[in-house]
C-alpha atoms as a PDB file:
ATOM      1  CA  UNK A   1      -3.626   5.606 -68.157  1.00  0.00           C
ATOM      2  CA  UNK A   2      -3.614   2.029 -68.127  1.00  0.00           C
ATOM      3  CA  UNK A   3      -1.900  -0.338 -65.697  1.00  0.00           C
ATOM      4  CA  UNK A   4      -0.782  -3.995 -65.864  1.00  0.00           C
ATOM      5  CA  UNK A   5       0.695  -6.244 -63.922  1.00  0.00           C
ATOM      6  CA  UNK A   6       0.657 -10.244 -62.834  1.00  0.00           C
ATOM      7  CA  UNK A   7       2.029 -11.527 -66.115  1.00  0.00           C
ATOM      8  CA  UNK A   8       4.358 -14.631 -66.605  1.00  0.00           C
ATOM      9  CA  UNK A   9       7.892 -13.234 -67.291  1.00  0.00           C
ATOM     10  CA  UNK A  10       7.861 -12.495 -71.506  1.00  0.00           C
ATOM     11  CA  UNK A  11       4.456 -12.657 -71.920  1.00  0.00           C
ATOM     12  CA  UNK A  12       2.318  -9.327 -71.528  1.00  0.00           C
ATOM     13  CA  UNK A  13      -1.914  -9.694 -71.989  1.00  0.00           C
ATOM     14  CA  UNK A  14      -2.900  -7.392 -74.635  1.00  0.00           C
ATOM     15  CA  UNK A  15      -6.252  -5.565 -73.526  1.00  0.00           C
ATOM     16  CA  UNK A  16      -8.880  -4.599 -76.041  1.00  0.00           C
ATOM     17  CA  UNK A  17      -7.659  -1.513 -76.370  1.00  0.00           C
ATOM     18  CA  UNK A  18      -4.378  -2.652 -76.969  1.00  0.00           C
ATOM     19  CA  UNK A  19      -4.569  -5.095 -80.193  1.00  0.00           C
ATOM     20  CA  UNK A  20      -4.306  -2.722 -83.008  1.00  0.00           C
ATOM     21  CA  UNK A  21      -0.574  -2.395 -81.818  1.00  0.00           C
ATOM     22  CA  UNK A  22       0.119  -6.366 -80.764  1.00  0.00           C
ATOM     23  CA  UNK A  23       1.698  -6.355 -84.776  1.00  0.00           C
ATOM     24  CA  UNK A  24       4.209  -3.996 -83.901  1.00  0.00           C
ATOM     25  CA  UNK A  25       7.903  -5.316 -84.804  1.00  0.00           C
ATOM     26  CA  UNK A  26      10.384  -6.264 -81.547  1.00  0.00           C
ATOM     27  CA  UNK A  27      13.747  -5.122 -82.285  1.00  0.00           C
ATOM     28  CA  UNK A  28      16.192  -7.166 -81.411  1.00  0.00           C
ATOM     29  CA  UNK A  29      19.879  -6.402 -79.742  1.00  0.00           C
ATOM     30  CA  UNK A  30      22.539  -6.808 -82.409  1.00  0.00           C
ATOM     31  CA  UNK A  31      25.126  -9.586 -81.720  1.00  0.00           C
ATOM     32  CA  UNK A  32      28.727  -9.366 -81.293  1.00  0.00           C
ATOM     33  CA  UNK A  33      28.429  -5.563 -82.827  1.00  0.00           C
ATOM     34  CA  UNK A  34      29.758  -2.433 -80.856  1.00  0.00           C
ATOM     35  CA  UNK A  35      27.439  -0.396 -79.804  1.00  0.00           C
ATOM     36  CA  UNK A  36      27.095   2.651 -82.322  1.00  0.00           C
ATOM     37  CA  UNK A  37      24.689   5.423 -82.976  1.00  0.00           C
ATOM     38  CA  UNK A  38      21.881   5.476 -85.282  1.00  0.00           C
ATOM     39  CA  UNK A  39      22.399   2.548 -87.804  1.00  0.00           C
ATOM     40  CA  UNK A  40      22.493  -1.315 -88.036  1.00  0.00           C
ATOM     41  CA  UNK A  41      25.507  -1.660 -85.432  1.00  0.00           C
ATOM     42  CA  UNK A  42      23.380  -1.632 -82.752  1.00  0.00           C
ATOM     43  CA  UNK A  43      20.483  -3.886 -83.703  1.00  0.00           C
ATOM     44  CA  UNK A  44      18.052  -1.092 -84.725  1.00  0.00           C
ATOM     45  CA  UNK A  45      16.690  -0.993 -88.299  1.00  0.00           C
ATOM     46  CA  UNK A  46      16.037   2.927 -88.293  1.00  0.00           C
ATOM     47  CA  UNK A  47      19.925   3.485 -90.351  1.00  0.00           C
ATOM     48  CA  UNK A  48      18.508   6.819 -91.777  1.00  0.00           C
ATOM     49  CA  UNK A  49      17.787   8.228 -88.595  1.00  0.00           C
ATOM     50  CA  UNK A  50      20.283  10.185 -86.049  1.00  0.00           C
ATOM     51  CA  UNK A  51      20.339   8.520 -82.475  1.00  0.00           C
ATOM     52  CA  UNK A  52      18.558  11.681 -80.873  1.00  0.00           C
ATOM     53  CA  UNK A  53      15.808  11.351 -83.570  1.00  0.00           C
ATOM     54  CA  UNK A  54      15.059   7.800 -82.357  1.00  0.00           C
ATOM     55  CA  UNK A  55      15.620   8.944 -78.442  1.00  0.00           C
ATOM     56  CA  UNK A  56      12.342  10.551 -79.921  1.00  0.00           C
ATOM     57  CA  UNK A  57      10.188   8.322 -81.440  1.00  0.00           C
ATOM     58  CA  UNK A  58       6.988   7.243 -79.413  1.00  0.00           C
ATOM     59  CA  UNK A  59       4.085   5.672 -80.623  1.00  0.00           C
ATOM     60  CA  UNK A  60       1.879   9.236 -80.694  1.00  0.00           C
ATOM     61  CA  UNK A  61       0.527   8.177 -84.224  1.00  0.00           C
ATOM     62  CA  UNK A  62      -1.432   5.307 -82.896  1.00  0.00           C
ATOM     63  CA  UNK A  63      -3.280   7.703 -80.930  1.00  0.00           C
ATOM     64  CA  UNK A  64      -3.942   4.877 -77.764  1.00  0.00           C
ATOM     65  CA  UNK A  65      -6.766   5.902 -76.169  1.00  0.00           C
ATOM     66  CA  UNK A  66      -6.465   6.638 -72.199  1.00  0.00           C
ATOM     67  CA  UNK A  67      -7.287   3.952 -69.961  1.00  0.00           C
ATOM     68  CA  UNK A  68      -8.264   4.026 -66.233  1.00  0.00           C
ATOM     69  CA  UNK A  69      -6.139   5.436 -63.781  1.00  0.00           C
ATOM     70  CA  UNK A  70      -4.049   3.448 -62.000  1.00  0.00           C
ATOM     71  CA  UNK A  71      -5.301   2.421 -58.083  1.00  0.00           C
ATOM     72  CA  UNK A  72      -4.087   3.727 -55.061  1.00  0.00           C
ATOM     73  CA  UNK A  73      -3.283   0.102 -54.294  1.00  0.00           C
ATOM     74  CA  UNK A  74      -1.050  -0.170 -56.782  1.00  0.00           C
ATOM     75  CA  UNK A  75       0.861   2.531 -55.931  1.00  0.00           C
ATOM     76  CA  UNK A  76       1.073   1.616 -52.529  1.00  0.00           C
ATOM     77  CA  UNK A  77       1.953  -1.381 -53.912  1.00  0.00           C
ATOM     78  CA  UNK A  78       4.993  -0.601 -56.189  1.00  0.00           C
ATOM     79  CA  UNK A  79       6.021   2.159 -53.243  1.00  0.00           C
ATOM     80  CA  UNK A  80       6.244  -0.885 -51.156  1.00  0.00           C
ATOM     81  CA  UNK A  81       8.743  -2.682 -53.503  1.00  0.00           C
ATOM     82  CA  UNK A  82      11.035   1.104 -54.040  1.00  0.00           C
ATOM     83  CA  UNK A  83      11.320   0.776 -49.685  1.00  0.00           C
ATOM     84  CA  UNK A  84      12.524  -2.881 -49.990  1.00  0.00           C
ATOM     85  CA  UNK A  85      14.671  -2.768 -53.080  1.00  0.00           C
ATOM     86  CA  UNK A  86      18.268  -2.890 -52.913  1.00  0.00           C
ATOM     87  CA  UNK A  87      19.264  -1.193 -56.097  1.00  0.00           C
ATOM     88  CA  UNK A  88      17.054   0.786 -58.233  1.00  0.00           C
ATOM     89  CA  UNK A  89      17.774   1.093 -61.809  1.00  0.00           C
ATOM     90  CA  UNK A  90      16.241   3.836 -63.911  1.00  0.00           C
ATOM     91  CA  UNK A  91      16.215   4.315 -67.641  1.00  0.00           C
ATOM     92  CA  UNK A  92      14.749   7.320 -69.303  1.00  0.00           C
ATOM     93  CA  UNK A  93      14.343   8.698 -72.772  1.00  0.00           C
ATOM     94  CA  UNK A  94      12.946  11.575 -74.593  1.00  0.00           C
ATOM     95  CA  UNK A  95       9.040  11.369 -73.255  1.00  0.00           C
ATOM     96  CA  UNK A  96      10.347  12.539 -69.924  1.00  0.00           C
ATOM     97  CA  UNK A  97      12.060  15.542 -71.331  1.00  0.00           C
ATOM     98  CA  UNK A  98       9.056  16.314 -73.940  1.00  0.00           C
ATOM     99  CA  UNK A  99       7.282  17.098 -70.227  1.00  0.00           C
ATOM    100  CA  UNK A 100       9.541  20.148 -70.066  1.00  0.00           C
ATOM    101  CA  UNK A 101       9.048  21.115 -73.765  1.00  0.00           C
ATOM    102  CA  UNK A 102      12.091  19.744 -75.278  1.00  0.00           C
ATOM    103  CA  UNK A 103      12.269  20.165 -79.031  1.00  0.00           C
ATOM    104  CA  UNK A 104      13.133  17.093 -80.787  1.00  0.00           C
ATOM    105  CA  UNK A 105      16.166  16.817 -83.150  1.00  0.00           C
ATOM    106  CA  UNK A 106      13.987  16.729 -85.975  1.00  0.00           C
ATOM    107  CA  UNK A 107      11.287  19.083 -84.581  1.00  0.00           C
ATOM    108  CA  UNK A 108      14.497  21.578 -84.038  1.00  0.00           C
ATOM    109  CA  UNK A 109      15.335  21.570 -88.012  1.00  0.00           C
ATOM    110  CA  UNK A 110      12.903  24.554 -88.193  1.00  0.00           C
ATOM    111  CA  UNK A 111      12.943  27.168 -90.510  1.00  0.00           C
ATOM    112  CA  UNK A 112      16.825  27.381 -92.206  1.00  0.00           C
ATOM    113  CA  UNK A 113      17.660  24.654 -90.436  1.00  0.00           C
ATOM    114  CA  UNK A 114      15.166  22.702 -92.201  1.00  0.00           C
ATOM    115  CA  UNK A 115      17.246  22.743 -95.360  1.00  0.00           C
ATOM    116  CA  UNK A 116      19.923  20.362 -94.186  1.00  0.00           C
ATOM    117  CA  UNK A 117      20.081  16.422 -93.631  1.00  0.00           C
ATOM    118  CA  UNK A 118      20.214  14.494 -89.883  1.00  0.00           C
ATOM    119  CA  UNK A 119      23.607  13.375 -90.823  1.00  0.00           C
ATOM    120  CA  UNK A 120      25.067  16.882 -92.202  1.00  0.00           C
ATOM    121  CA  UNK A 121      24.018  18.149 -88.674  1.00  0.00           C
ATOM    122  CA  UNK A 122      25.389  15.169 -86.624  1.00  0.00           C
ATOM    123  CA  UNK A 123      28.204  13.404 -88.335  1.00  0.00           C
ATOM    124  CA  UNK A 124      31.942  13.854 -87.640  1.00  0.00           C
ATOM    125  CA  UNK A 125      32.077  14.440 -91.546  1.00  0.00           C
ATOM    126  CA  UNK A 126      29.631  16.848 -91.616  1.00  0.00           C
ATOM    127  CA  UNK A 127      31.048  18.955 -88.785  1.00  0.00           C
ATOM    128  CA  UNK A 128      34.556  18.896 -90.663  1.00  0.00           C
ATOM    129  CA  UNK A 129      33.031  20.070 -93.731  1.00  0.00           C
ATOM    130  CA  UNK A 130      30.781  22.540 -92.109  1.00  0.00           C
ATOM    131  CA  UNK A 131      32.273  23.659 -88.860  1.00  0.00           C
ATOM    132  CA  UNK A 132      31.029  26.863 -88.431  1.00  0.00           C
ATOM    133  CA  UNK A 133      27.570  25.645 -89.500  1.00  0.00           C
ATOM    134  CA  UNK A 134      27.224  22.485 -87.557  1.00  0.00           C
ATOM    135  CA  UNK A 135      28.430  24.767 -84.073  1.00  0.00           C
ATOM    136  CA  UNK A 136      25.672  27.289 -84.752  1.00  0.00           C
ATOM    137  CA  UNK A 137      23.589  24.450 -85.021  1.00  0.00           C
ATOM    138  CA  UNK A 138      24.365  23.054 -81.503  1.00  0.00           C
ATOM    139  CA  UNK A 139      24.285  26.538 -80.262  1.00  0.00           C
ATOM    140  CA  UNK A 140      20.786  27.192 -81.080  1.00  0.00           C
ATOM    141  CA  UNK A 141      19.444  23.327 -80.056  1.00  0.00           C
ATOM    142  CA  UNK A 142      21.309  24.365 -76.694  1.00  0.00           C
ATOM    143  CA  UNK A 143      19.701  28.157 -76.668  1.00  0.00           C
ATOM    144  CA  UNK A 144      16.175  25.726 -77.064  1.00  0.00           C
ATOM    145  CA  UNK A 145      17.022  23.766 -74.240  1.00  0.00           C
ATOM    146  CA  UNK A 146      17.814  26.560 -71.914  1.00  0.00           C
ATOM    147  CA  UNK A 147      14.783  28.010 -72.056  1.00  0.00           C
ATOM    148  CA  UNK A 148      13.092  24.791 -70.784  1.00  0.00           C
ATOM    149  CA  UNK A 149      13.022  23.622 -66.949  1.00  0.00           C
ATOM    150  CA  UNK A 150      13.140  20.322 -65.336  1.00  0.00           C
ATOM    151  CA  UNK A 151       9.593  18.714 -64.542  1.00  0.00           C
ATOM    152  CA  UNK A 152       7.942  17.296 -61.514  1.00  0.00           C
ATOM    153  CA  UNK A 153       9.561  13.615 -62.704  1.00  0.00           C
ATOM    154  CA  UNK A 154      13.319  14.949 -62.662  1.00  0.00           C
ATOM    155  CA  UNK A 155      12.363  16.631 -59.214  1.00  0.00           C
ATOM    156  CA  UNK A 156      10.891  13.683 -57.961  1.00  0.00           C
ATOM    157  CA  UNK A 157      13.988  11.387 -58.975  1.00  0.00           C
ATOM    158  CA  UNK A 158      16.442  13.740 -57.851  1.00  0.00           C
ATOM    159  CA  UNK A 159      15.038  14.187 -54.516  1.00  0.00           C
ATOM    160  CA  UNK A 160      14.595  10.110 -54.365  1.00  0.00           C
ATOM    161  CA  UNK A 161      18.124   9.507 -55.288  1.00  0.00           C
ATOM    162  CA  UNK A 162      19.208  12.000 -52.734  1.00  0.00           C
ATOM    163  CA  UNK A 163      17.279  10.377 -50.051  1.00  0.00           C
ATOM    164  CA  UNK A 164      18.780   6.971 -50.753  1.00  0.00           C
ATOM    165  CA  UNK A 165      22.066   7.333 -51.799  1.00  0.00           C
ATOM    166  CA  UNK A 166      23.764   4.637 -53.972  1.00  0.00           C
ATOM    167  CA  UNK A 167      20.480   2.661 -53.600  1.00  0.00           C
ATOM    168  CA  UNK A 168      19.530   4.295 -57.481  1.00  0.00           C
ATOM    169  CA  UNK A 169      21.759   3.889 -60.879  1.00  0.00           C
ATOM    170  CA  UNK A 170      19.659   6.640 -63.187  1.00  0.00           C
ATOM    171  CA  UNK A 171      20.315   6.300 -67.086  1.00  0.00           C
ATOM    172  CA  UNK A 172      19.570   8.782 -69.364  1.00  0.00           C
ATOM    173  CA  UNK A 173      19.249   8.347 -73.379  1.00  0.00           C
ATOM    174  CA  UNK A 174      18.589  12.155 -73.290  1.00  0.00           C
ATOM    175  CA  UNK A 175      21.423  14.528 -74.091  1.00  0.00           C
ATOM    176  CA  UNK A 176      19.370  17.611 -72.349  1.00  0.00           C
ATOM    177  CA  UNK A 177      20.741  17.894 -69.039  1.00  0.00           C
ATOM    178  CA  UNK A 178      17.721  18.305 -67.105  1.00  0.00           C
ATOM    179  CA  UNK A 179      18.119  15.643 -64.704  1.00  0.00           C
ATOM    180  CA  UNK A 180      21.263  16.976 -63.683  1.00  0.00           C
ATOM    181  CA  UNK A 181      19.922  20.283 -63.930  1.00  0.00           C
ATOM    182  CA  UNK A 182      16.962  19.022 -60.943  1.00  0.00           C
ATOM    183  CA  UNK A 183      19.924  18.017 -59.002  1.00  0.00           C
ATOM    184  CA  UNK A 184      20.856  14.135 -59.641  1.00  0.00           C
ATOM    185  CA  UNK A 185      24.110  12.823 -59.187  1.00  0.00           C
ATOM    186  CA  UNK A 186      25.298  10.622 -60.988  1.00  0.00           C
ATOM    187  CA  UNK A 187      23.358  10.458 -64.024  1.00  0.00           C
ATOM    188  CA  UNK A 188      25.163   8.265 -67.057  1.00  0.00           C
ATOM    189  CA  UNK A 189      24.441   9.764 -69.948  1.00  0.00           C
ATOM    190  CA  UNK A 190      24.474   6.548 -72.841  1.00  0.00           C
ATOM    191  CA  UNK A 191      24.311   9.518 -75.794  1.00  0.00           C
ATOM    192  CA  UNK A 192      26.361  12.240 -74.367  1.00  0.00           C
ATOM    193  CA  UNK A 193      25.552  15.921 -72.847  1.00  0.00           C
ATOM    194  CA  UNK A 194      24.351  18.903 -75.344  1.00  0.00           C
ATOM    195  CA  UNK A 195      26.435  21.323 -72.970  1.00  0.00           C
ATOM    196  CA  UNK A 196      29.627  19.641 -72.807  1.00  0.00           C
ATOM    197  CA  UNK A 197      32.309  20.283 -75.203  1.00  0.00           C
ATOM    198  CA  UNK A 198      35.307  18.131 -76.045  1.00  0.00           C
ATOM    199  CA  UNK A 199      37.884  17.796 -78.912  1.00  0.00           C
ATOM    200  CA  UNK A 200      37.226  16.279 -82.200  1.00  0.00           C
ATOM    201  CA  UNK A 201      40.790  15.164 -82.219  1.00  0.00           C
ATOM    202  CA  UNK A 202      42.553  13.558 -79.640  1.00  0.00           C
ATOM    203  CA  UNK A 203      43.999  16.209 -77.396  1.00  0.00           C
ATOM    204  CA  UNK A 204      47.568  17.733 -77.775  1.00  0.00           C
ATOM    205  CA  UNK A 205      49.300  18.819 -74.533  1.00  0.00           C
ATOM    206  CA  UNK A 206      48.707  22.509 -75.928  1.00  0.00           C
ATOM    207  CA  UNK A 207      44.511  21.765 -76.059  1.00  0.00           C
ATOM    208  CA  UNK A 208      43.059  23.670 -73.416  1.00  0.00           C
ATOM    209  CA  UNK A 209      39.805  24.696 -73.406  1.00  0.00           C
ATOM    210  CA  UNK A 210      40.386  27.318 -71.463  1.00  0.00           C
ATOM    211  CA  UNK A 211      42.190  28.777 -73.981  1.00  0.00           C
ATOM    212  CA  UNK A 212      40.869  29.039 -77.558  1.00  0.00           C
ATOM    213  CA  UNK A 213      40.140  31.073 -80.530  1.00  0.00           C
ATOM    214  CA  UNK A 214      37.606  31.884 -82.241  1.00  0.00           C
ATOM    215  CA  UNK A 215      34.067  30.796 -81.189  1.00  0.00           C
ATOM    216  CA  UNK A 216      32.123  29.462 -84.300  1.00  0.00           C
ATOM    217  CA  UNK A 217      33.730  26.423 -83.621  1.00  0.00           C
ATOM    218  CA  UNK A 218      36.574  27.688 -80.580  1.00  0.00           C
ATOM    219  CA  UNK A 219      39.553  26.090 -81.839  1.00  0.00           C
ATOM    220  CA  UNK A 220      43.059  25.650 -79.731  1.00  0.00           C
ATOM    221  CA  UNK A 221      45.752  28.333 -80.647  1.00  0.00           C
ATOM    222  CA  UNK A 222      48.406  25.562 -81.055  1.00  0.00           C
ATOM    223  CA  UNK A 223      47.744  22.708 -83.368  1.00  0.00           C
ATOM    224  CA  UNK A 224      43.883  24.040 -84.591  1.00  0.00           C
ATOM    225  CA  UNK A 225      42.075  21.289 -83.473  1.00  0.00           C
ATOM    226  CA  UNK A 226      38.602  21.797 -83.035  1.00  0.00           C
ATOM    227  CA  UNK A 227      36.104  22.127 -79.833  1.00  0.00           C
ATOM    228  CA  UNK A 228      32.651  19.923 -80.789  1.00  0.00           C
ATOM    229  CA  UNK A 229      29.242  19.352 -78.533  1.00  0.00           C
ATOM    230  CA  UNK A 230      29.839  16.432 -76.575  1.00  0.00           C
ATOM    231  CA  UNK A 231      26.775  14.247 -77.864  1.00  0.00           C
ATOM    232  CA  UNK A 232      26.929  10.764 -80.112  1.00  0.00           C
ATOM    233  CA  UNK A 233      27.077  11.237 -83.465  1.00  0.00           C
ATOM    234  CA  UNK A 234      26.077   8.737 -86.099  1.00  0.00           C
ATOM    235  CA  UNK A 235      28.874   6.056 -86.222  1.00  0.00           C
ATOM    236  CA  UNK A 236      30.228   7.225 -83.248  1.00  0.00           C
ATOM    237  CA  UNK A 237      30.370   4.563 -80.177  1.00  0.00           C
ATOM    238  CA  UNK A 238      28.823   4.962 -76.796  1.00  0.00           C
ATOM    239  CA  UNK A 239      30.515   6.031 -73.909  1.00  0.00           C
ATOM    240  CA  UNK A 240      32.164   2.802 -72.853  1.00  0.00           C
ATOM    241  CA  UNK A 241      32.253   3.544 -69.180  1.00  0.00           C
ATOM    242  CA  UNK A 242      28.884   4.165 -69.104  1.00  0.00           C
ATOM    243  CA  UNK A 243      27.593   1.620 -70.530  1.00  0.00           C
ATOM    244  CA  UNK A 244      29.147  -0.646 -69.298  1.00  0.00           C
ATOM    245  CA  UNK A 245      28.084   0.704 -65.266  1.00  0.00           C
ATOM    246  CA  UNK A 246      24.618   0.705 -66.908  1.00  0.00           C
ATOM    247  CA  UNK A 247      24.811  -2.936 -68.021  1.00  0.00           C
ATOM    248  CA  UNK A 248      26.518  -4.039 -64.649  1.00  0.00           C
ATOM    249  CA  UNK A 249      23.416  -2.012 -62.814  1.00  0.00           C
ATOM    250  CA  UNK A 250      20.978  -3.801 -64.645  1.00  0.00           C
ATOM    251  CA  UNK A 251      22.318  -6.951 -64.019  1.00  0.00           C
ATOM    252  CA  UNK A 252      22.190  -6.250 -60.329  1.00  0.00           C
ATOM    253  CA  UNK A 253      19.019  -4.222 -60.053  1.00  0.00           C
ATOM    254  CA  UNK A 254      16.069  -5.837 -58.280  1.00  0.00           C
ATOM    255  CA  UNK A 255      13.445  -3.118 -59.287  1.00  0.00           C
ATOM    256  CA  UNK A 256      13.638  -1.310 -62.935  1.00  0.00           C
ATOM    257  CA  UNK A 257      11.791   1.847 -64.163  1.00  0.00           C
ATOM    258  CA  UNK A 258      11.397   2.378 -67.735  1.00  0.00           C
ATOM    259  CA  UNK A 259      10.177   5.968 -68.094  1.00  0.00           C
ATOM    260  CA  UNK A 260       9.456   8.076 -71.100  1.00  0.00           C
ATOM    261  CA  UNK A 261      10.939   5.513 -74.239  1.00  0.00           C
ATOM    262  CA  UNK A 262      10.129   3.779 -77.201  1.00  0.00           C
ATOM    263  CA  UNK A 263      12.327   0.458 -76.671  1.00  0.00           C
ATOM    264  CA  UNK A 264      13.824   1.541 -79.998  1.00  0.00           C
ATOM    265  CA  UNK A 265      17.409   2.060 -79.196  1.00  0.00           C
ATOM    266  CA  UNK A 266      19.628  -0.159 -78.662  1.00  0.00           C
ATOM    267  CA  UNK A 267      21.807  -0.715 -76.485  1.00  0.00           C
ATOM    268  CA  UNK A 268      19.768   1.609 -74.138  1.00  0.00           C
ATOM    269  CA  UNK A 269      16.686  -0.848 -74.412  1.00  0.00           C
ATOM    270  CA  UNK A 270      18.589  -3.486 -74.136  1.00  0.00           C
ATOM    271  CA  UNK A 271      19.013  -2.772 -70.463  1.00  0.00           C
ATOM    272  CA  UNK A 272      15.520  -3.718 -69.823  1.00  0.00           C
ATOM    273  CA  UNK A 273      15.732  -7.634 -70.919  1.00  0.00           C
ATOM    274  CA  UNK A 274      19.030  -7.729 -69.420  1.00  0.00           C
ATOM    275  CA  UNK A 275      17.436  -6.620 -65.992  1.00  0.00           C
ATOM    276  CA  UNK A 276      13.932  -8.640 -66.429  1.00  0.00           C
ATOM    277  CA  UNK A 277      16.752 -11.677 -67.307  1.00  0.00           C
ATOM    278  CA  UNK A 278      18.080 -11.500 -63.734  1.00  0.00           C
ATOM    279  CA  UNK A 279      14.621 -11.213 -62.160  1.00  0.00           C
ATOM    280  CA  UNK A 280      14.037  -7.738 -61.172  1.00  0.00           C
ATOM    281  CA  UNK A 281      10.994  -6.182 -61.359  1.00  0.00           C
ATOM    282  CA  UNK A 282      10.676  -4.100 -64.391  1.00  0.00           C
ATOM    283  CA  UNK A 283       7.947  -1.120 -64.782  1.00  0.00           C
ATOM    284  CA  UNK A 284       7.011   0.920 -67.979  1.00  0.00           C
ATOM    285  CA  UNK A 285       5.881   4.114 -67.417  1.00  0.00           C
ATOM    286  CA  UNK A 286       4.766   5.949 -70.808  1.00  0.00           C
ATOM    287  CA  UNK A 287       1.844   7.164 -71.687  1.00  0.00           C
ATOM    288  CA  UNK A 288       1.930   4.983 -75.278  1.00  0.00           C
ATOM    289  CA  UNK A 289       2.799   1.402 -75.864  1.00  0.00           C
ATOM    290  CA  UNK A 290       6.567   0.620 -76.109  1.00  0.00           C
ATOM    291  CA  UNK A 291       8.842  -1.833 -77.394  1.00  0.00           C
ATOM    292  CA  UNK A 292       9.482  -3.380 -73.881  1.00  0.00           C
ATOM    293  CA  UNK A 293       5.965  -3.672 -72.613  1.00  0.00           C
ATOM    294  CA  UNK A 294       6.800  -7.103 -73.329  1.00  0.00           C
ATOM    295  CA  UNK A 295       9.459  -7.726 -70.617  1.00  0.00           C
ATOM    296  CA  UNK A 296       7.573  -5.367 -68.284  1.00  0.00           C
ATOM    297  CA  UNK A 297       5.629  -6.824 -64.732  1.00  0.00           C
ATOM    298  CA  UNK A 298       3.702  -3.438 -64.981  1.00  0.00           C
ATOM    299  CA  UNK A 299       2.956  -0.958 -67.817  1.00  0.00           C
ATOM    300  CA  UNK A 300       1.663   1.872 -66.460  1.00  0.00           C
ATOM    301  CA  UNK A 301      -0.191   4.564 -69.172  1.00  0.00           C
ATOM    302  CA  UNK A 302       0.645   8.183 -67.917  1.00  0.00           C
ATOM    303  CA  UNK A 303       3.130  10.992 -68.282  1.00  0.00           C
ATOM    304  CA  UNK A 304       6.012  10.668 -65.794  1.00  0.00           C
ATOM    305  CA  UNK A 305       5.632  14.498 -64.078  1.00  0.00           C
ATOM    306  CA  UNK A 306       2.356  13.160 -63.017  1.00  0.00           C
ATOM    307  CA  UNK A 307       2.767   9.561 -61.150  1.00  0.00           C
ATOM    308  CA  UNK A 308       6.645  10.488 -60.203  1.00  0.00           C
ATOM    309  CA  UNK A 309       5.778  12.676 -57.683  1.00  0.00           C
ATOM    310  CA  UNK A 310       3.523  10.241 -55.890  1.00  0.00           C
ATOM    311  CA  UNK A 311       5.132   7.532 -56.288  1.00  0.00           C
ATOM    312  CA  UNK A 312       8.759   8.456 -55.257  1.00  0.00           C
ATOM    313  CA  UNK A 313       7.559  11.133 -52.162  1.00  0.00           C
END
């Protein structure tokens, strides 16, 4: 529970407590690549590892120790800079969903499902050889996340945004669905949504999918093309759109919060430098060190559900 702030732009003072991790590698954005999931494309050197698996890493082996909680002052303080901000950006990753009990991808490959690779699970290839299995799959990740509920943070952000509309881009690397589920709209969602659907193929004017057959994957009547979960896959490029309204946000943004992620993934991280670039005001809040403490004004050392609340009422 550590806070920091009154650093030089780029340059972040490393505490006692902090050196074992000042070695940790910076990743940096890939040039002239498109932005793809889980591999060298974008800039990350994790290729073996599905984008929802890196969504996921944290720094939990380090084991940090807990700092000091963070002043009233401080809070005041940064409360002070939400009131005056024109535009708000927020990015958040997996720690804020692991509040609510979200499985991980890899922490969902329990039991049978432990038999099978990242990429037979989450690859366009592996879905056409193993349709059936690959759905059930996504069925059961989805039956996980169903029985989990949004936390105090998505409440807190929701509520925020509602209060203040157009005043707050939020950006999600999570494919859950709980901010939406706590009420936020929009939310751009860089890796997709676990409980959308959409065709693997480009869609034929007979694909409707209100109209299928079958259910283990639904497929359309008329030309068999399949229904797939609407998430990123490896090799598979982000949402353009998105990303793009994310970039142009962060460009714009005078105040950024970085809640609940690594810094590992990239583009998503990427949004960070591009926002401390233009001279907004960028806060970490995770309760490990990340990858873009170093771009941070303020690095704050808790769990989002529990400063949120208090700091966006």
């Amino acid at each position: 529970m550590v806070s920091h702030s009154g650093r030089q732009r780029g340059h972040l003072s490393i505490t006692k407590w902090q050196r074992p991790f000042q070695n940790v590698s910076r990743v940096a954005v890939a040039a002239n690549t498109k932005p793809q999931c889980g591999g060298s494309a974008c800039g990350l050197p994790y290729a073996g590892h599905s984008v929802f698996d890196l969504a996921y890493m944290t720094f939990d082996s380090l084991h940090a120790p807990a700092g000091p909680p963070i002043a009233d002052t401080e809070i005041a303080s940064l409360r002070q800079r939400l009131q005056n901000a024109r535009h708000v950006l927020v990015l958040t990753g997996a720690g804020a969903s692991a509040e609510s009990g979200v499985p991980t991808f890899r922490d969902a490959q329990t039991g049978y499902w432990a038999q099978f690779r990242p990429e037979e699970m989450a690859s366009e290839a592996g879905f056409l050889a193993h349709p059936q299995r690959v759905w059930d799959w996504y069925q059961y990740r989805r039956d996980l996340i169903g029985r989990v509920m949004p936390n105090a943070g998505h409440v807190a952000l929701a509520q925020w945004q509602a209060r203040h509309p157009d005043r707050m881009t939020l950006v999600t690397q999570n494919v859950d669905g709980l901010h939406q589920r706590a009420g936020s709209r929009p939310v751009l969602c860089l890796h997709g949504n676990l409980m959308d659907n959409r065709w693997l193929l480009p869609p034929k004017a007979c694909c409707d999918a209100r109209f299928t057959e079958g259910d283990a994957p639904p497929q359309c009547p008329g030309c068999g093309n399949y229904l797939r979960p609407g998430v990123v896959w490896f090799g598979e490029a982000l949402p353009q759109a998105e990303l793009q309204q994310a970039q142009d946000a962060a460009k714009g943004c005078d105040l950024m919060l970085v809640i609940g992620t690594s810094g590992h993934v990239y583009p998503a991280a990427g949004l960070a430098h591009i926002a401390a670039r233009g001279g907004a005001h960028v806060v970490v809040i995770n309760p490990e060190p990340t990858e873009l403490d170093s771009v941070a004004d303020q690095c704050w050392r808790l769990p989002s559900a529990q400063i949120l609340p208090a700091l966006l009422a």
